[in-house]
PDB file of N, CA and C in Angstrom:
ATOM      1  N   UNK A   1     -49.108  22.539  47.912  1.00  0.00           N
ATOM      2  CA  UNK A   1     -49.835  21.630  48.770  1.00  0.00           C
ATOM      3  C   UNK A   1     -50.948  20.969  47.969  1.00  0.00           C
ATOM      4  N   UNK A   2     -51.340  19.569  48.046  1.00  0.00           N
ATOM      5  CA  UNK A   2     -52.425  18.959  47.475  1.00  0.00           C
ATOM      6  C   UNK A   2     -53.329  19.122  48.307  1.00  0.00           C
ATOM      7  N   UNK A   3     -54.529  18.779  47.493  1.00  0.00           N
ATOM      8  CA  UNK A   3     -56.035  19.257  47.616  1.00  0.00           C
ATOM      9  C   UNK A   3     -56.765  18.245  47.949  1.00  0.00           C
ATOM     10  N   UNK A   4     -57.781  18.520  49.369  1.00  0.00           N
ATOM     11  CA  UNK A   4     -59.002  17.113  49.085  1.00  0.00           C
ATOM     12  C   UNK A   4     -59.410  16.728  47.273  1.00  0.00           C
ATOM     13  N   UNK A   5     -59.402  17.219  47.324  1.00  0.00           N
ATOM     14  CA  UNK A   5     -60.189  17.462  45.576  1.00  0.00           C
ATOM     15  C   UNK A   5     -59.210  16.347  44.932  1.00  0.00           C
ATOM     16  N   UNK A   6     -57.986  16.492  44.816  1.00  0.00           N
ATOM     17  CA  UNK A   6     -56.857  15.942  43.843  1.00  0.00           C
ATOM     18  C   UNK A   6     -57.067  14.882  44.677  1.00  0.00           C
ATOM     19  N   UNK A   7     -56.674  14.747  45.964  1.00  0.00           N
ATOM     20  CA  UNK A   7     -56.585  13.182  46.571  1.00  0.00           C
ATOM     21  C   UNK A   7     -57.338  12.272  46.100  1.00  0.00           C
ATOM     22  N   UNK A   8     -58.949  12.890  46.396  1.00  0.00           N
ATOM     23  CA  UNK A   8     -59.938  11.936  46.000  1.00  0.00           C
ATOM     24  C   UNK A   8     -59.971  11.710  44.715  1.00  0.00           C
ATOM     25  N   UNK A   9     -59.559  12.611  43.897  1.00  0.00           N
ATOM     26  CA  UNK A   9     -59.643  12.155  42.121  1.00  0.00           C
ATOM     27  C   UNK A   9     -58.676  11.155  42.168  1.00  0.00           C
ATOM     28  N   UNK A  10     -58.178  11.375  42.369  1.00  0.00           N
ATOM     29  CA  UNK A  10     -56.538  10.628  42.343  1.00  0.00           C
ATOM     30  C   UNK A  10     -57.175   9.087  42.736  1.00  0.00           C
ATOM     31  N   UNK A  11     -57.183   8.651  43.755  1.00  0.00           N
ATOM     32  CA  UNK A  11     -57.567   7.410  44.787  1.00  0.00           C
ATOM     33  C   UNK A  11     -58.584   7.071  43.918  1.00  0.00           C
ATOM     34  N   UNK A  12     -59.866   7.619  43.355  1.00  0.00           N
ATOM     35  CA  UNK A  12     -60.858   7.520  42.859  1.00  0.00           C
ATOM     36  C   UNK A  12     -60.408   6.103  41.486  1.00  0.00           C
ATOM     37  N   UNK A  13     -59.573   7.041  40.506  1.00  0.00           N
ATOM     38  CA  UNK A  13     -59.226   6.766  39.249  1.00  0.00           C
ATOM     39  C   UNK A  13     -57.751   5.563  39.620  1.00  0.00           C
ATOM     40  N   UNK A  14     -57.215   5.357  40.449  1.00  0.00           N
ATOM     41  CA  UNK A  14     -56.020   5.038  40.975  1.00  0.00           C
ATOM     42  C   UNK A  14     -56.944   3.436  41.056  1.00  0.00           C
ATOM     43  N   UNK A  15     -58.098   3.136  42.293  1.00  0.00           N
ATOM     44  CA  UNK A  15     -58.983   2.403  42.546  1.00  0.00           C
ATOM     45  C   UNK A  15     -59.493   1.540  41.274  1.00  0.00           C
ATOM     46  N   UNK A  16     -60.019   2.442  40.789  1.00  0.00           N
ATOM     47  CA  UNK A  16     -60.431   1.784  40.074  1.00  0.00           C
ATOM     48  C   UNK A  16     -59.450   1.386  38.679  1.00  0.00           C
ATOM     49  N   UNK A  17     -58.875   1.906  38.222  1.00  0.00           N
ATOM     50  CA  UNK A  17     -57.421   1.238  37.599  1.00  0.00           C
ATOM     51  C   UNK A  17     -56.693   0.025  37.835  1.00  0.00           C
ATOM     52  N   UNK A  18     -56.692  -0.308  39.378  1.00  0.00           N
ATOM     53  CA  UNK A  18     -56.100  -1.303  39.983  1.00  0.00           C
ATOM     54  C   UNK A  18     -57.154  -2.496  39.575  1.00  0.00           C
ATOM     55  N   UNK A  19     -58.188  -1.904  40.290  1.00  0.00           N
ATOM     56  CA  UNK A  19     -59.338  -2.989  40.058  1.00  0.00           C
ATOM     57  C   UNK A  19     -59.773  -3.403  38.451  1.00  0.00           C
ATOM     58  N   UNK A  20     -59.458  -2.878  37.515  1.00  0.00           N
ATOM     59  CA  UNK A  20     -59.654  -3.243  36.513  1.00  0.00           C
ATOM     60  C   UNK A  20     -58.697  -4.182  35.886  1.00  0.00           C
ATOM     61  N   UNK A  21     -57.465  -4.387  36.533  1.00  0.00           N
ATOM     62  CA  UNK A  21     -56.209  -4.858  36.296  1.00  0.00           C
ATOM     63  C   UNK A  21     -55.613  -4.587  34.679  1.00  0.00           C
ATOM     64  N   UNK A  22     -55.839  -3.446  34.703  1.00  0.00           N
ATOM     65  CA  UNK A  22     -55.719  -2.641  33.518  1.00  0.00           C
ATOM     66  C   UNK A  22     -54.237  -1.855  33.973  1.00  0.00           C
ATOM     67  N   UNK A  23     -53.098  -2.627  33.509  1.00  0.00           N
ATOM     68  CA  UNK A  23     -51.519  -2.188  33.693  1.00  0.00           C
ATOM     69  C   UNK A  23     -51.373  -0.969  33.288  1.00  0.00           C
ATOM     70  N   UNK A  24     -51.850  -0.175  31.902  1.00  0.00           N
ATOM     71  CA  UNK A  24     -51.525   0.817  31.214  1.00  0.00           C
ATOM     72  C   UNK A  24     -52.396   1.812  32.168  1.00  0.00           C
ATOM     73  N   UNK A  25     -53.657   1.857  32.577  1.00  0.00           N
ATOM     74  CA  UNK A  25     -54.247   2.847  33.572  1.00  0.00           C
ATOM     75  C   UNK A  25     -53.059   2.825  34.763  1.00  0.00           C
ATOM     76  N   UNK A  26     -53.056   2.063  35.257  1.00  0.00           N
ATOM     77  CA  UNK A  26     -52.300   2.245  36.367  1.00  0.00           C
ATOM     78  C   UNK A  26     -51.629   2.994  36.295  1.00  0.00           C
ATOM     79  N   UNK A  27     -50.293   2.343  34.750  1.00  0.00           N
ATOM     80  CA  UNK A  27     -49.023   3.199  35.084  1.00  0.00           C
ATOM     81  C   UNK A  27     -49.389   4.657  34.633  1.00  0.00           C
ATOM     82  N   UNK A  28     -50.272   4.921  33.818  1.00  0.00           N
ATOM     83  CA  UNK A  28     -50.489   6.556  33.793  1.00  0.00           C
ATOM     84  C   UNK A  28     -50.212   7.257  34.981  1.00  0.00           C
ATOM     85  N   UNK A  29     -50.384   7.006  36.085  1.00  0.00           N
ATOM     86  CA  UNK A  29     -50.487   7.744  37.154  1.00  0.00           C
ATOM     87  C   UNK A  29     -48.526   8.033  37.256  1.00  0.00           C
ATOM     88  N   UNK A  30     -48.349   7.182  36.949  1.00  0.00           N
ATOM     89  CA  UNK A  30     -47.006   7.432  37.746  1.00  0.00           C
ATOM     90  C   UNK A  30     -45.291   7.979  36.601  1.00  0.00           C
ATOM     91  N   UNK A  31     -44.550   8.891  37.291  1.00  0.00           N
ATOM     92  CA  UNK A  31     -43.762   9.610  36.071  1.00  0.00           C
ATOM     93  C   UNK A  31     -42.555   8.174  35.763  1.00  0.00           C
ATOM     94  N   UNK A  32     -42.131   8.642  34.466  1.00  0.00           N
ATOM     95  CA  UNK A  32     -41.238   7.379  33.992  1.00  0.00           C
ATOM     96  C   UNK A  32     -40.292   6.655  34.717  1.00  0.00           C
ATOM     97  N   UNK A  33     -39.516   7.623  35.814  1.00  0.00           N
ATOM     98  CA  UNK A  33     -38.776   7.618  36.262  1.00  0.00           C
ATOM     99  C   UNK A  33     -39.435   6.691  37.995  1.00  0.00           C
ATOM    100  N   UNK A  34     -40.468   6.463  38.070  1.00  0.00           N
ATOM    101  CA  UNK A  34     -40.362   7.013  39.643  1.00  0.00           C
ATOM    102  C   UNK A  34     -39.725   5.721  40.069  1.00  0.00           C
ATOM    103  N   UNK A  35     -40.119   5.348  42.099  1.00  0.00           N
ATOM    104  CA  UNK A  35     -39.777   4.531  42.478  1.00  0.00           C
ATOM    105  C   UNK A  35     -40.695   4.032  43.091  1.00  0.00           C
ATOM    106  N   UNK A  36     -40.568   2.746  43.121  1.00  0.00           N
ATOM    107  CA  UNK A  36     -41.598   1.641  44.162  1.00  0.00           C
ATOM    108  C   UNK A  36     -41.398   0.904  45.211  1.00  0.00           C
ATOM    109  N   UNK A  37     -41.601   0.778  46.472  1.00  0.00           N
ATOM    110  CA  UNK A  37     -40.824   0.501  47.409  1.00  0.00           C
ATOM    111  C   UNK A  37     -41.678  -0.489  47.808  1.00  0.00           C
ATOM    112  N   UNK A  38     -41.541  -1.881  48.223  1.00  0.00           N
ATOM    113  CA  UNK A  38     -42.681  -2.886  48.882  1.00  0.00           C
ATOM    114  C   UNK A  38     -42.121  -3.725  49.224  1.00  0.00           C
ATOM    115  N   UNK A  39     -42.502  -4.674  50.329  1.00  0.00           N
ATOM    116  CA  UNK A  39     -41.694  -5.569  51.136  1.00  0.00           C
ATOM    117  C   UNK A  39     -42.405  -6.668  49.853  1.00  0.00           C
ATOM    118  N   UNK A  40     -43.207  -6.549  48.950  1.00  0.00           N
ATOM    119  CA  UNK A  40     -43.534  -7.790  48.373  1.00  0.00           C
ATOM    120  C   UNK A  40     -42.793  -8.442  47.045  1.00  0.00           C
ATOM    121  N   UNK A  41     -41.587  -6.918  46.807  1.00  0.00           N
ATOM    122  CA  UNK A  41     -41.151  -7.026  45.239  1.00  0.00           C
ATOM    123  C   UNK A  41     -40.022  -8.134  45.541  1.00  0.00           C
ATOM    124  N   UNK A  42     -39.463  -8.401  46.529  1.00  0.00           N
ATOM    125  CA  UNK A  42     -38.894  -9.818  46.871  1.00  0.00           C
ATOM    126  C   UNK A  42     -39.102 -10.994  46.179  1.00  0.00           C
ATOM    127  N   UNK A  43     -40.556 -11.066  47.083  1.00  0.00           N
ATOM    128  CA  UNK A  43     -41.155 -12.401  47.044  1.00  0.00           C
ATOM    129  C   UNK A  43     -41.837 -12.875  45.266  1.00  0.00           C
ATOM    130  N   UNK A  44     -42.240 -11.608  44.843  1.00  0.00           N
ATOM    131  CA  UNK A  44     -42.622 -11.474  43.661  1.00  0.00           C
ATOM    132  C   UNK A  44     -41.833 -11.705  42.596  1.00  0.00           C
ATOM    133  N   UNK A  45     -40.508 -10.943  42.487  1.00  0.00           N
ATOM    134  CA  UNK A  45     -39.859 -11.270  41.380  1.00  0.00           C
ATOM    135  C   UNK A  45     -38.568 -11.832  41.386  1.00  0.00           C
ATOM    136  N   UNK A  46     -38.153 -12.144  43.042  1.00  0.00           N
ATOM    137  CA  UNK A  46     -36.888 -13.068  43.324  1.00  0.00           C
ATOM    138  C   UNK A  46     -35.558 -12.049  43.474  1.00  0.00           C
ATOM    139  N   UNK A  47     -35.701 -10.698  43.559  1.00  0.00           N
ATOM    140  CA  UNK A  47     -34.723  -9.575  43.364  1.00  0.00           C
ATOM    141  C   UNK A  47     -34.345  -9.404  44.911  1.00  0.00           C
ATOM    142  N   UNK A  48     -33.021  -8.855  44.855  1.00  0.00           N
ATOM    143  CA  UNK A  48     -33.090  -8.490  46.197  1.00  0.00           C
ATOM    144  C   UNK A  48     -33.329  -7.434  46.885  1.00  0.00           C
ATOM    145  N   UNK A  49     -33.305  -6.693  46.139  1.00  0.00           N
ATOM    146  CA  UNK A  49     -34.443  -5.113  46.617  1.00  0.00           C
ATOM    147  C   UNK A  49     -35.420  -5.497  46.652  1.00  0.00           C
ATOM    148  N   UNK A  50     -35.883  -4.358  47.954  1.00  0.00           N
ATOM    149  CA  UNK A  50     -37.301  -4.034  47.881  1.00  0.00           C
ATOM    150  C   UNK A  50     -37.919  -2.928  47.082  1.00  0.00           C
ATOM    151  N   UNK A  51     -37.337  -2.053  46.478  1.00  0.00           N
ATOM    152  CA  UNK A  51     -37.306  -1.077  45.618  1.00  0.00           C
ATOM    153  C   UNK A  51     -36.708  -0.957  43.980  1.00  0.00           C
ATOM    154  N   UNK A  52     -37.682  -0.736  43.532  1.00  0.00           N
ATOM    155  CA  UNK A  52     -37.900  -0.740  41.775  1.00  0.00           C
ATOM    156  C   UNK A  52     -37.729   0.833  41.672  1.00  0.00           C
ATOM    157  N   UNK A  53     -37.048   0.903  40.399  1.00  0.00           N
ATOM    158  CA  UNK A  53     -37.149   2.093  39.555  1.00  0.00           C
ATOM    159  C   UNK A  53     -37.390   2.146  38.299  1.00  0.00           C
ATOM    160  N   UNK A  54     -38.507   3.190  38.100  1.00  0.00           N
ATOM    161  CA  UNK A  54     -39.169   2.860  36.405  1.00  0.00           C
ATOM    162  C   UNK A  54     -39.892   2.436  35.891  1.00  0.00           C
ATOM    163  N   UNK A  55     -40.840   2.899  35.286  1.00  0.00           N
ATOM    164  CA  UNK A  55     -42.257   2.202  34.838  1.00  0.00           C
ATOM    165  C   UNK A  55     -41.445   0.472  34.019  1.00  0.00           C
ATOM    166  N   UNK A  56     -40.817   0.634  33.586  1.00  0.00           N
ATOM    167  CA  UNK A  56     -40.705  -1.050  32.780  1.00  0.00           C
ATOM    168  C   UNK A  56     -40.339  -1.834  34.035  1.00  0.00           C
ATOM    169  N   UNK A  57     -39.357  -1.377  34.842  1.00  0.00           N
ATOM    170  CA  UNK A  57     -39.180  -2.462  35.995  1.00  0.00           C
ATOM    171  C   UNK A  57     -40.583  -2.377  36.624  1.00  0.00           C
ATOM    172  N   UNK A  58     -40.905  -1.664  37.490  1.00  0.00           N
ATOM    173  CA  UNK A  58     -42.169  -1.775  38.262  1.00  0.00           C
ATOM    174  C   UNK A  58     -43.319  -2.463  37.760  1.00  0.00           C
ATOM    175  N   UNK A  59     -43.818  -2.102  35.788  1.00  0.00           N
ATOM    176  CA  UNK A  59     -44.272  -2.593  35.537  1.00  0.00           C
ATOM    177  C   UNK A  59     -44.407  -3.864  35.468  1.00  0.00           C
ATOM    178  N   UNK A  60     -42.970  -4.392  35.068  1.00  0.00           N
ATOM    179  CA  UNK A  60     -43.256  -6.086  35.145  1.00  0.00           C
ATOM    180  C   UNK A  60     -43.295  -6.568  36.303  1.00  0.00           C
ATOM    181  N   UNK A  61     -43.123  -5.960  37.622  1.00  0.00           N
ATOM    182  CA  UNK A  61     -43.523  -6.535  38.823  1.00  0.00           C
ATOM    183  C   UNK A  61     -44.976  -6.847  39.011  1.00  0.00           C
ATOM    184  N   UNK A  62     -45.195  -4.958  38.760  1.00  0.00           N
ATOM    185  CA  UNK A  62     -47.225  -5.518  38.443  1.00  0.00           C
ATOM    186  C   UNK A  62     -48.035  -6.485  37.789  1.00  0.00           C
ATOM    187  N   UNK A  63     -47.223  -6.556  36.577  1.00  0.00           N
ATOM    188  CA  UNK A  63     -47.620  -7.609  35.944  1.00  0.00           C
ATOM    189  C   UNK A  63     -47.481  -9.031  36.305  1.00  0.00           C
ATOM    190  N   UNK A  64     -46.927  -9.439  36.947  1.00  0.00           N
ATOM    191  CA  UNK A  64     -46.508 -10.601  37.613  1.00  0.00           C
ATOM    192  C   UNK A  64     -47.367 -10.807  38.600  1.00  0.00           C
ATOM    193  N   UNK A  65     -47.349  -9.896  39.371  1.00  0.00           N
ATOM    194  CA  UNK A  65     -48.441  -9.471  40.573  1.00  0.00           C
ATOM    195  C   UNK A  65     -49.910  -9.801  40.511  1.00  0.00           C
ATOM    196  N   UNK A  66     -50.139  -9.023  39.233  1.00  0.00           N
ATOM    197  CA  UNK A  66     -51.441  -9.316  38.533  1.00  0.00           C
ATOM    198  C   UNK A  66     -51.887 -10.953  37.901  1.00  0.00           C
ATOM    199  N   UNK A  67     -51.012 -11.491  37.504  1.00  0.00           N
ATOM    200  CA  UNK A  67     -51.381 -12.600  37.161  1.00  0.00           C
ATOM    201  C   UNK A  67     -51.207 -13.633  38.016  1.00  0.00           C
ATOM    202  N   UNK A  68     -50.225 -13.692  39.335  1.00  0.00           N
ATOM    203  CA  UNK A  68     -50.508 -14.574  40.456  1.00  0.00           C
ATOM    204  C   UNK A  68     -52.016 -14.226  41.386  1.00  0.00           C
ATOM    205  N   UNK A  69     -52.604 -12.747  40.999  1.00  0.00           N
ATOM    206  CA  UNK A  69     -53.584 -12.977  41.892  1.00  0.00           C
ATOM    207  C   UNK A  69     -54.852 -11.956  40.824  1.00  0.00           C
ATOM    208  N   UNK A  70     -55.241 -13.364  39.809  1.00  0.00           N
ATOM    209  CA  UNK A  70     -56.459 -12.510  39.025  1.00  0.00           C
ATOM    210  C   UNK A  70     -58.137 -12.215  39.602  1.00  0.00           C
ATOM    211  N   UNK A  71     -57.972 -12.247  41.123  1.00  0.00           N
ATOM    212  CA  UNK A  71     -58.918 -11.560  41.617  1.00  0.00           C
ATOM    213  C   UNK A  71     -58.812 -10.311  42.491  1.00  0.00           C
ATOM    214  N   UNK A  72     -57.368 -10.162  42.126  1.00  0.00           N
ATOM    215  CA  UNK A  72     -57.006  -8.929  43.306  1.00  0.00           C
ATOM    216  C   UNK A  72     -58.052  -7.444  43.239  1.00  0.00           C
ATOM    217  N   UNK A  73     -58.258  -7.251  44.081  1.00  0.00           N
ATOM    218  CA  UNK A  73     -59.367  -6.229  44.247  1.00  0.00           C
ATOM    219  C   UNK A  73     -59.103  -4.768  45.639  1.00  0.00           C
ATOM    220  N   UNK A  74     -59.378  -4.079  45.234  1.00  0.00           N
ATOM    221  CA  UNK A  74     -58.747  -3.177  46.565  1.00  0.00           C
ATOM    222  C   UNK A  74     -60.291  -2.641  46.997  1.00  0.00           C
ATOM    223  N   UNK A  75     -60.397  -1.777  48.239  1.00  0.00           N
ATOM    224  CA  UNK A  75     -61.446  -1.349  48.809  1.00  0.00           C
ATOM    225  C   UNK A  75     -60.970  -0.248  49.610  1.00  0.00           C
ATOM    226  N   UNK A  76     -61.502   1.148  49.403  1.00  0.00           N
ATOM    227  CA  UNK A  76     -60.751   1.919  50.045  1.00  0.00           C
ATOM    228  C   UNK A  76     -60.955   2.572  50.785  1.00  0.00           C
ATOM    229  N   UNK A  77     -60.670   2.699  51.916  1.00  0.00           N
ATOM    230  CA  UNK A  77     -61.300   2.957  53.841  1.00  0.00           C
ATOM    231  C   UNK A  77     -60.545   4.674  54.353  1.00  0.00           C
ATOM    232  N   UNK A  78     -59.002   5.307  53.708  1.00  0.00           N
ATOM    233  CA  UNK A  78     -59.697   6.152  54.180  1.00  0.00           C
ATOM    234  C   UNK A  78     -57.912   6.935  53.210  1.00  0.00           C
ATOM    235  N   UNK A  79     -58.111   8.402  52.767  1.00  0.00           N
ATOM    236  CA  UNK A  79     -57.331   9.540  52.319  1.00  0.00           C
ATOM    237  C   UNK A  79     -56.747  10.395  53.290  1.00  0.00           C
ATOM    238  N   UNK A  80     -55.214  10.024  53.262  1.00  0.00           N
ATOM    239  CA  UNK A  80     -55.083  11.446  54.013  1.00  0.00           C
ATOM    240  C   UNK A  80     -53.976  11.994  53.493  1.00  0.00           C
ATOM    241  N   UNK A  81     -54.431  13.297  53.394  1.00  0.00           N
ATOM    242  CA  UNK A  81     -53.416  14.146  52.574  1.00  0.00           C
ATOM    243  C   UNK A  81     -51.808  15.271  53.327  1.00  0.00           C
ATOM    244  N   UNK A  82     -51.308  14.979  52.555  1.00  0.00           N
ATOM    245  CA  UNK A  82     -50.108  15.903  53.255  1.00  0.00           C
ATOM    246  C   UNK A  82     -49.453  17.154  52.311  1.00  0.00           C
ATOM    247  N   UNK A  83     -48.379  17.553  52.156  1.00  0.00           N
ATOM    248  CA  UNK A  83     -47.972  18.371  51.829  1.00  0.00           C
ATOM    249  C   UNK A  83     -47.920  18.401  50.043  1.00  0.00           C
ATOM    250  N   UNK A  84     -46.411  17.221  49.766  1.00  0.00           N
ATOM    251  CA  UNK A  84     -46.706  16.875  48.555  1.00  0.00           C
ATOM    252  C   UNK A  84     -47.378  15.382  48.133  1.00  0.00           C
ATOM    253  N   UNK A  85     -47.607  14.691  49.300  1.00  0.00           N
ATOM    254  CA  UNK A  85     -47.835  13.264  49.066  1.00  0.00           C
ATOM    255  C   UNK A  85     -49.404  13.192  49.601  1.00  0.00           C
ATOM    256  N   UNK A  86     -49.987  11.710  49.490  1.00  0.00           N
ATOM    257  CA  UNK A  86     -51.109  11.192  49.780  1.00  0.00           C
ATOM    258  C   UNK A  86     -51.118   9.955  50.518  1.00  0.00           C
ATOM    259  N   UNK A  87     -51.867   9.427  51.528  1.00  0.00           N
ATOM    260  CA  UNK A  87     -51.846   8.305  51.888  1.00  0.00           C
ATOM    261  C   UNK A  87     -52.866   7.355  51.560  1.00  0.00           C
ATOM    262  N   UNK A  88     -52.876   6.545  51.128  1.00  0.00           N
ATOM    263  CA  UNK A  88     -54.462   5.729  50.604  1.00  0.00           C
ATOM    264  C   UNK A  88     -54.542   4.793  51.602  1.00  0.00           C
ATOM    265  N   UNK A  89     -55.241   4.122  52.385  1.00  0.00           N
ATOM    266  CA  UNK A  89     -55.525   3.222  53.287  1.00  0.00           C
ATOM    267  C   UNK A  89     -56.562   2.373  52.910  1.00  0.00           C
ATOM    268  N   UNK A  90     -56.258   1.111  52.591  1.00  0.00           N
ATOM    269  CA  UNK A  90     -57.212   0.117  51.579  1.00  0.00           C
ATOM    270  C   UNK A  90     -57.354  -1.265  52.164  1.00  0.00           C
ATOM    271  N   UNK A  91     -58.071  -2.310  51.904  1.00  0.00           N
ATOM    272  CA  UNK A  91     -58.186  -3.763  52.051  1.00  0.00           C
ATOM    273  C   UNK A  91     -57.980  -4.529  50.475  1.00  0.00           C
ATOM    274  N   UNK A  92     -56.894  -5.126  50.975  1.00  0.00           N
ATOM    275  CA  UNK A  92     -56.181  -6.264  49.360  1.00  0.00           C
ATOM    276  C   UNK A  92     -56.585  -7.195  50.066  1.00  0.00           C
ATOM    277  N   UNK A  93     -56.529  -8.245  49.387  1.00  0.00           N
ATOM    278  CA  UNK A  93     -56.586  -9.895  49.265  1.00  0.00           C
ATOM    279  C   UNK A  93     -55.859 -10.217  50.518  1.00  0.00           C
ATOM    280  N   UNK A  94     -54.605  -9.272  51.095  1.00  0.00           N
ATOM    281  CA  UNK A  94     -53.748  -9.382  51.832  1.00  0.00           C
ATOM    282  C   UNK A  94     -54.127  -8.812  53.114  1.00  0.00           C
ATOM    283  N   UNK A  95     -55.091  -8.019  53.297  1.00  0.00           N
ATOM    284  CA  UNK A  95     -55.506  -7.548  54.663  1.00  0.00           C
ATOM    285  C   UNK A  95     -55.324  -6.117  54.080  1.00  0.00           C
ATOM    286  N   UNK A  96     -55.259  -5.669  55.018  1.00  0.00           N
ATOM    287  CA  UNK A  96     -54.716  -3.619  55.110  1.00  0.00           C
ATOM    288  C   UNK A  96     -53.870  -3.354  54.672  1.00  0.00           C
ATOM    289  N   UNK A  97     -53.405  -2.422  53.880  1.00  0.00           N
ATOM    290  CA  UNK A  97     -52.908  -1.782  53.389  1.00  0.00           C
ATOM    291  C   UNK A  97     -52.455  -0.480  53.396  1.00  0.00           C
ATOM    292  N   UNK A  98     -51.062   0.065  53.559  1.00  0.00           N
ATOM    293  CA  UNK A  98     -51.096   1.941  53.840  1.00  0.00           C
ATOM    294  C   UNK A  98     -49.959   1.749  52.319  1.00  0.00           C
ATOM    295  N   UNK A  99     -50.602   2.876  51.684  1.00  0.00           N
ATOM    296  CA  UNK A  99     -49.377   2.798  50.784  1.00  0.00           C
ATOM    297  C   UNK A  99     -49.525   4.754  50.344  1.00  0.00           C
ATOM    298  N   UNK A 100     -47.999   5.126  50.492  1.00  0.00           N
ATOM    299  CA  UNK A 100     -47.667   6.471  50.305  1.00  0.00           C
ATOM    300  C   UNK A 100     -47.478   6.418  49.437  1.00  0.00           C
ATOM    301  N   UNK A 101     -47.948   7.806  48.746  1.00  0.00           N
ATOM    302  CA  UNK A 101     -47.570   8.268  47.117  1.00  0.00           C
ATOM    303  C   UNK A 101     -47.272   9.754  47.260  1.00  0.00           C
ATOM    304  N   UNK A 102     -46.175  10.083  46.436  1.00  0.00           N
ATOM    305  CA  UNK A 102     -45.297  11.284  46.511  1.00  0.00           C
ATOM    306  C   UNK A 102     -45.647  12.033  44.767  1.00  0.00           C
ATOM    307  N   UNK A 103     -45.587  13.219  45.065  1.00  0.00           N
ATOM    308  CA  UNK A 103     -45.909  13.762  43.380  1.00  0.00           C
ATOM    309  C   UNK A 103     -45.089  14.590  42.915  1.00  0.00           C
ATOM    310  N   UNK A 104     -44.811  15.041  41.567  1.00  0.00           N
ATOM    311  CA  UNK A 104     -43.946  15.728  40.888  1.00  0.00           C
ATOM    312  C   UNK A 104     -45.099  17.256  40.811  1.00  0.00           C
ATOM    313  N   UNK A 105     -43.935  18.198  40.355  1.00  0.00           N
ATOM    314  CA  UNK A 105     -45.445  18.912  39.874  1.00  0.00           C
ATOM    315  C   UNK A 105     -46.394  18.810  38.654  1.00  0.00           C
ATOM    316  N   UNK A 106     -46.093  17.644  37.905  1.00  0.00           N
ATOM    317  CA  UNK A 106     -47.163  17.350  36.939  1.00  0.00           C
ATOM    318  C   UNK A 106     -47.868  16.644  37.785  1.00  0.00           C
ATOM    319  N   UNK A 107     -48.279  16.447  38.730  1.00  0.00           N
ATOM    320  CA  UNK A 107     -49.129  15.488  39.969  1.00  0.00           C
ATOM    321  C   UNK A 107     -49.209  14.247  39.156  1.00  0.00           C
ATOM    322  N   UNK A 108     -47.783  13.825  38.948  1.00  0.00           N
ATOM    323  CA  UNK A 108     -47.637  12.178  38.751  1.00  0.00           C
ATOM    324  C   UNK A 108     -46.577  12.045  40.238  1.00  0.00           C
ATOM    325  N   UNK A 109     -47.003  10.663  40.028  1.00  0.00           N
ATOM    326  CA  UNK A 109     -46.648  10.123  41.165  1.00  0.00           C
ATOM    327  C   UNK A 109     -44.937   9.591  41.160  1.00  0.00           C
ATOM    328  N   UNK A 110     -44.149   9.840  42.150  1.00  0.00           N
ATOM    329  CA  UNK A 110     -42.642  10.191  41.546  1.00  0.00           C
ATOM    330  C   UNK A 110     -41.708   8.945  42.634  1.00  0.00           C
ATOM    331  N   UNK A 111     -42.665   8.301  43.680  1.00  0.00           N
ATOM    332  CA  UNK A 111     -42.313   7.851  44.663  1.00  0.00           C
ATOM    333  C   UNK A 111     -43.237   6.919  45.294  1.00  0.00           C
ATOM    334  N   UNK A 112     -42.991   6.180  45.560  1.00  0.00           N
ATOM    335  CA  UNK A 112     -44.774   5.255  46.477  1.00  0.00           C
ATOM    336  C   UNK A 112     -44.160   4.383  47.378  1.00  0.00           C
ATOM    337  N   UNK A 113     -44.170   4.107  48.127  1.00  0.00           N
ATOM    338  CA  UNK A 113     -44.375   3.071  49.160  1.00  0.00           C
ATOM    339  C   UNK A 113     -45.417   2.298  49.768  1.00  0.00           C
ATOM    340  N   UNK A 114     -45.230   0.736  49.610  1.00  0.00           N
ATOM    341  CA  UNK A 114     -46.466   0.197  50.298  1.00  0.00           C
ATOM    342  C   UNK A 114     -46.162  -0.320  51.495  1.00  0.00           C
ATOM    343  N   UNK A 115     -47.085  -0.453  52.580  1.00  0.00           N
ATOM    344  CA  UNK A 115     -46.822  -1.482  54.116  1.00  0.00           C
ATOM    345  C   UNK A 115     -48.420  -2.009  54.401  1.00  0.00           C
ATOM    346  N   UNK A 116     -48.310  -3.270  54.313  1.00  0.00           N
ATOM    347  CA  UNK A 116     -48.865  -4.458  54.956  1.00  0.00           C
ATOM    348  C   UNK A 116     -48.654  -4.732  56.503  1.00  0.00           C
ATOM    349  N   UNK A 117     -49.966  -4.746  56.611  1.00  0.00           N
ATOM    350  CA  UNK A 117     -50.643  -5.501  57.821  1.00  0.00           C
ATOM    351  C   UNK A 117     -49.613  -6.886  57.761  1.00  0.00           C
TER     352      UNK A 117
END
């Protein structure tokens, strides 16, 4: 089971990673393999999934992501923790934000899902 402790480190360093638009922080968090699930990887990279697998695919989504919106900024309103996963609840450029993250036992992140307001 994860820990207040880990959540908030996690979200803490996760936050501010994003906000730095620093790609290589980011992907630290997450294992080579994992998956990314978002109604936005569509619109973003023209694919027809909504789901990426793999830091190089995902990454170049982010990256794409990142450079259509070089003020993107997150703000983060509230943690809630579950068994093996975390929920982060944030404000993007886009409104609200819930996005699930799932962990391996190296507490990298193995799974994520985002949903928009």
């Amino acid at each position: 089971m994860l820990s207040n402790e880990f959540a908030q480190h996690f979200a803490d360093e996760w936050m501010e990673a994003w906000n730095s638009h620093d790609l290589t922080k980011i992907l630290s968090h997450y294992s080579e393999d994992f998956e990314m699930a978002s109604p936005l990887i569509v619109k973003v990279t023209g694919v027809q999934s909504s789901t990426l697998k793999g830091k190089k695919a995902v990454g170049a989504y982010w990256e794409k992501g990142l450079a259509l919106m070089p003020t993107l900024h997150f703000e983060l309103d509230t943690i809630l923790v579950g068994v093996d996963s975390i929920t982060l609840y944030y404000r993007s450029a886009r409104g609200k934000v819930a996005e699930v993250f799932f962990f391996d036992v190296n507490n990298l992140v193995v799974k994520a899902a985002a949903h928009y307001e």
